[in-house]
C-alpha atoms as a PDB file:
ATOM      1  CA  UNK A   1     151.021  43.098 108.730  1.00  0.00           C
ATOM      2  CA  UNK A   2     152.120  44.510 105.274  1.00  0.00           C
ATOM      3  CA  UNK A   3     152.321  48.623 104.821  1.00  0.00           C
ATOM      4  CA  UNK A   4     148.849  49.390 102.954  1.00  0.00           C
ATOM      5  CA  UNK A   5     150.165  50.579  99.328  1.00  0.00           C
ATOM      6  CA  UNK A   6     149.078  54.250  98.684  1.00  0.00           C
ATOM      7  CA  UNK A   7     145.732  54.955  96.443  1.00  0.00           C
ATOM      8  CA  UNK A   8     147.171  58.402  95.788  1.00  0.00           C
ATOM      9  CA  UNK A   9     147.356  59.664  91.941  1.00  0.00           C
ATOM     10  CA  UNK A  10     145.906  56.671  90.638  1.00  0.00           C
ATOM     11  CA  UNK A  11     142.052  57.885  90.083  1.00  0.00           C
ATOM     12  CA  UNK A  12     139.949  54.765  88.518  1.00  0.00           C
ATOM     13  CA  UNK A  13     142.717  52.974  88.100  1.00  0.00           C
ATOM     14  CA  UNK A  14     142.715  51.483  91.522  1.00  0.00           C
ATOM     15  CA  UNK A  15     139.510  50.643  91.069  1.00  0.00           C
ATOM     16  CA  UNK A  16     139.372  48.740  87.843  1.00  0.00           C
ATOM     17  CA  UNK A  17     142.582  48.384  86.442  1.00  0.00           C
ATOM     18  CA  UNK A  18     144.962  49.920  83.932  1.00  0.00           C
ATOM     19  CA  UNK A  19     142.877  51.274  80.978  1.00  0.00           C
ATOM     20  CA  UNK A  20     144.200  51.680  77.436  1.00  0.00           C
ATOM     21  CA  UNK A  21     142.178  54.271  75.798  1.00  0.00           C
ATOM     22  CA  UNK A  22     141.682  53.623  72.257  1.00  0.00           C
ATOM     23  CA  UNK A  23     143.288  56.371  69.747  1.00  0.00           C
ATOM     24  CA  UNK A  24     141.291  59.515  68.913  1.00  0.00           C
ATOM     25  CA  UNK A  25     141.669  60.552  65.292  1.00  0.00           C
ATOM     26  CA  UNK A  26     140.313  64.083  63.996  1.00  0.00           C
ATOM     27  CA  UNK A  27     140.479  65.094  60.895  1.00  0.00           C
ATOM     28  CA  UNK A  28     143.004  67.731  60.382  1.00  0.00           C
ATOM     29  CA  UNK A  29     143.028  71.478  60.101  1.00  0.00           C
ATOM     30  CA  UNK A  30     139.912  70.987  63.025  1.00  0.00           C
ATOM     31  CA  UNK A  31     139.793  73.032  66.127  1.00  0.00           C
ATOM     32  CA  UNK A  32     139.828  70.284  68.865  1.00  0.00           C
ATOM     33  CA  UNK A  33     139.042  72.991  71.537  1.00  0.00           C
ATOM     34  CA  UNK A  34     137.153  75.577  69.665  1.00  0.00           C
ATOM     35  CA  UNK A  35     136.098  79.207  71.715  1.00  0.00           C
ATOM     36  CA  UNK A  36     132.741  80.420  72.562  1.00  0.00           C
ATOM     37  CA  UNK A  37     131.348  82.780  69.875  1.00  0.00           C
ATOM     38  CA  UNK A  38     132.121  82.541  66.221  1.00  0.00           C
ATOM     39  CA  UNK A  39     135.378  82.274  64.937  1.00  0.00           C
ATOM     40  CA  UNK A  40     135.276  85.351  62.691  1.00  0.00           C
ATOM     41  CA  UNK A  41     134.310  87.602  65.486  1.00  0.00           C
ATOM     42  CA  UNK A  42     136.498  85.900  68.410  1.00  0.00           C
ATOM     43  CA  UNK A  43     139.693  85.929  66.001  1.00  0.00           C
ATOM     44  CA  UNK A  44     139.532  89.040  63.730  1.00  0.00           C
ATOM     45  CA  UNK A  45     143.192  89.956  63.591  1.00  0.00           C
ATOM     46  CA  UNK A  46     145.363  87.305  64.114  1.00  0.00           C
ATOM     47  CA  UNK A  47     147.796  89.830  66.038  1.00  0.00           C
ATOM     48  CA  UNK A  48     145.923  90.145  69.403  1.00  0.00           C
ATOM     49  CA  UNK A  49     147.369  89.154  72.390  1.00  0.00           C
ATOM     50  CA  UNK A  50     145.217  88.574  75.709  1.00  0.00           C
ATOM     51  CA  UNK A  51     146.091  90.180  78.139  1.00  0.00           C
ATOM     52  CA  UNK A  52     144.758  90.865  81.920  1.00  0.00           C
ATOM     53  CA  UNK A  53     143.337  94.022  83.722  1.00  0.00           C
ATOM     54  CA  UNK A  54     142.013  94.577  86.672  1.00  0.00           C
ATOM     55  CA  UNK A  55     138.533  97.397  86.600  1.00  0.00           C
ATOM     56  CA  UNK A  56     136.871  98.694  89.526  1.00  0.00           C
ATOM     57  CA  UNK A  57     133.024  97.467  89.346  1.00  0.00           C
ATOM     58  CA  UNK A  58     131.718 101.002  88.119  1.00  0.00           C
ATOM     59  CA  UNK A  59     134.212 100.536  84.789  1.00  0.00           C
ATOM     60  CA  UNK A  60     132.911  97.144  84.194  1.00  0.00           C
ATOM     61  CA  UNK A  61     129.243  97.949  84.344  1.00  0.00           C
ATOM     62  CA  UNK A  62     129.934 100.942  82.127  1.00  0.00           C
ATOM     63  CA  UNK A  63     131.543  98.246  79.451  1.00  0.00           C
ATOM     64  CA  UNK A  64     128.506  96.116  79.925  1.00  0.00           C
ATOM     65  CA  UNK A  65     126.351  98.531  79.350  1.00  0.00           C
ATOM     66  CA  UNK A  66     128.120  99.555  75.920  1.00  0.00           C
ATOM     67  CA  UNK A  67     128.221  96.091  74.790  1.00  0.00           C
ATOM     68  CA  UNK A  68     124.691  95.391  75.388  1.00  0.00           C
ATOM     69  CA  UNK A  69     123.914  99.070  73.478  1.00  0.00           C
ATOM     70  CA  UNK A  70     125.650  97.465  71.400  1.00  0.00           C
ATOM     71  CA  UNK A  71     124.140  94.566  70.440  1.00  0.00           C
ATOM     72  CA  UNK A  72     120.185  96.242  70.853  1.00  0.00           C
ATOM     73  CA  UNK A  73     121.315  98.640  67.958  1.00  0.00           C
ATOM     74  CA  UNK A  74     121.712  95.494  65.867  1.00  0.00           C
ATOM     75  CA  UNK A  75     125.841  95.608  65.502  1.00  0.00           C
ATOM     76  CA  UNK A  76     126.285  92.446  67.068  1.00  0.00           C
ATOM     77  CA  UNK A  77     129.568  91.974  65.582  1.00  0.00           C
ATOM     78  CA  UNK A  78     131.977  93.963  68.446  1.00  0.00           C
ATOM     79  CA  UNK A  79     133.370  91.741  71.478  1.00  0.00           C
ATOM     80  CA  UNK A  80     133.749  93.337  74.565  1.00  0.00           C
ATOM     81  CA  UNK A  81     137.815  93.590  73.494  1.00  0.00           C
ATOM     82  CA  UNK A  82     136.794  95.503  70.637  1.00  0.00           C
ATOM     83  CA  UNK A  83     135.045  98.121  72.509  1.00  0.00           C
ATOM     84  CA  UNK A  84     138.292  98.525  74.503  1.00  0.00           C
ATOM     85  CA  UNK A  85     140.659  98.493  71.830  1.00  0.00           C
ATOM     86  CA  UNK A  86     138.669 100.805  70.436  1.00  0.00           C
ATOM     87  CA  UNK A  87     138.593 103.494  73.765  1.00  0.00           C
ATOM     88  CA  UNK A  88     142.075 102.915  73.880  1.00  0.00           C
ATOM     89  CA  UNK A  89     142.434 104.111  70.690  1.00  0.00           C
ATOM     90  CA  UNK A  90     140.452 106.983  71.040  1.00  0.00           C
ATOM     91  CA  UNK A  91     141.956 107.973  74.526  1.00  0.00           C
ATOM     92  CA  UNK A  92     145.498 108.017  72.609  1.00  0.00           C
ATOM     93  CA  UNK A  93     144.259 110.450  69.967  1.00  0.00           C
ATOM     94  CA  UNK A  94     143.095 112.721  72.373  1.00  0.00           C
ATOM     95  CA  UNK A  95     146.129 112.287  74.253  1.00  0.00           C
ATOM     96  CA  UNK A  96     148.690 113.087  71.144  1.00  0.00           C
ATOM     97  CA  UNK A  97     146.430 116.536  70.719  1.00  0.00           C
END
């Protein structure tokens, strides 16, 4: 008896064949993958980095509950990264005092 030939890495093509996918054509200058929110708030300097940090739970609630302050005062404009750029700000004026 022949060695069984191994399925592995093949996905739906063991099941119904190759496939040739037909090309995809976008227009250009189109995000293919565009981010959640609205470009002009996600993207308003073209400078920022991301970059990760690690809060305890009580921090994160605390920025959550600025955000959402936030937003019920009608300035629905400021990400969650804005409210943090702008602390960090803050904290290194009061620091250089």
């Amino acid at each position: 008896m022949a060695k069984r030939v191994s399925m592995k890495g093949r996905g739906l093509e063991a099941v119904y064949g190759a496939f040739d996918a037909a090309p995809v054509r976008r227009p250009a200058g189109i995000d293919t993958y565009p981010q959640p929110g609205p470009p002009e708030q996600q993207h308003d300097d073209p400078a920022l980095f991301k970059a990760t940090f690690y809060l305890d739970r009580d921090t994160i609630e605390l920025l959550e509950h600025l955000w959402l302050d936030e937003r019920r005062s009608g300035r629905r404009g400021r990400s969650k990264s804005a409210l943090v750029r702008a602390a960090i700000h803050l904290l290194a004026e009061n620091v250089r005092r």
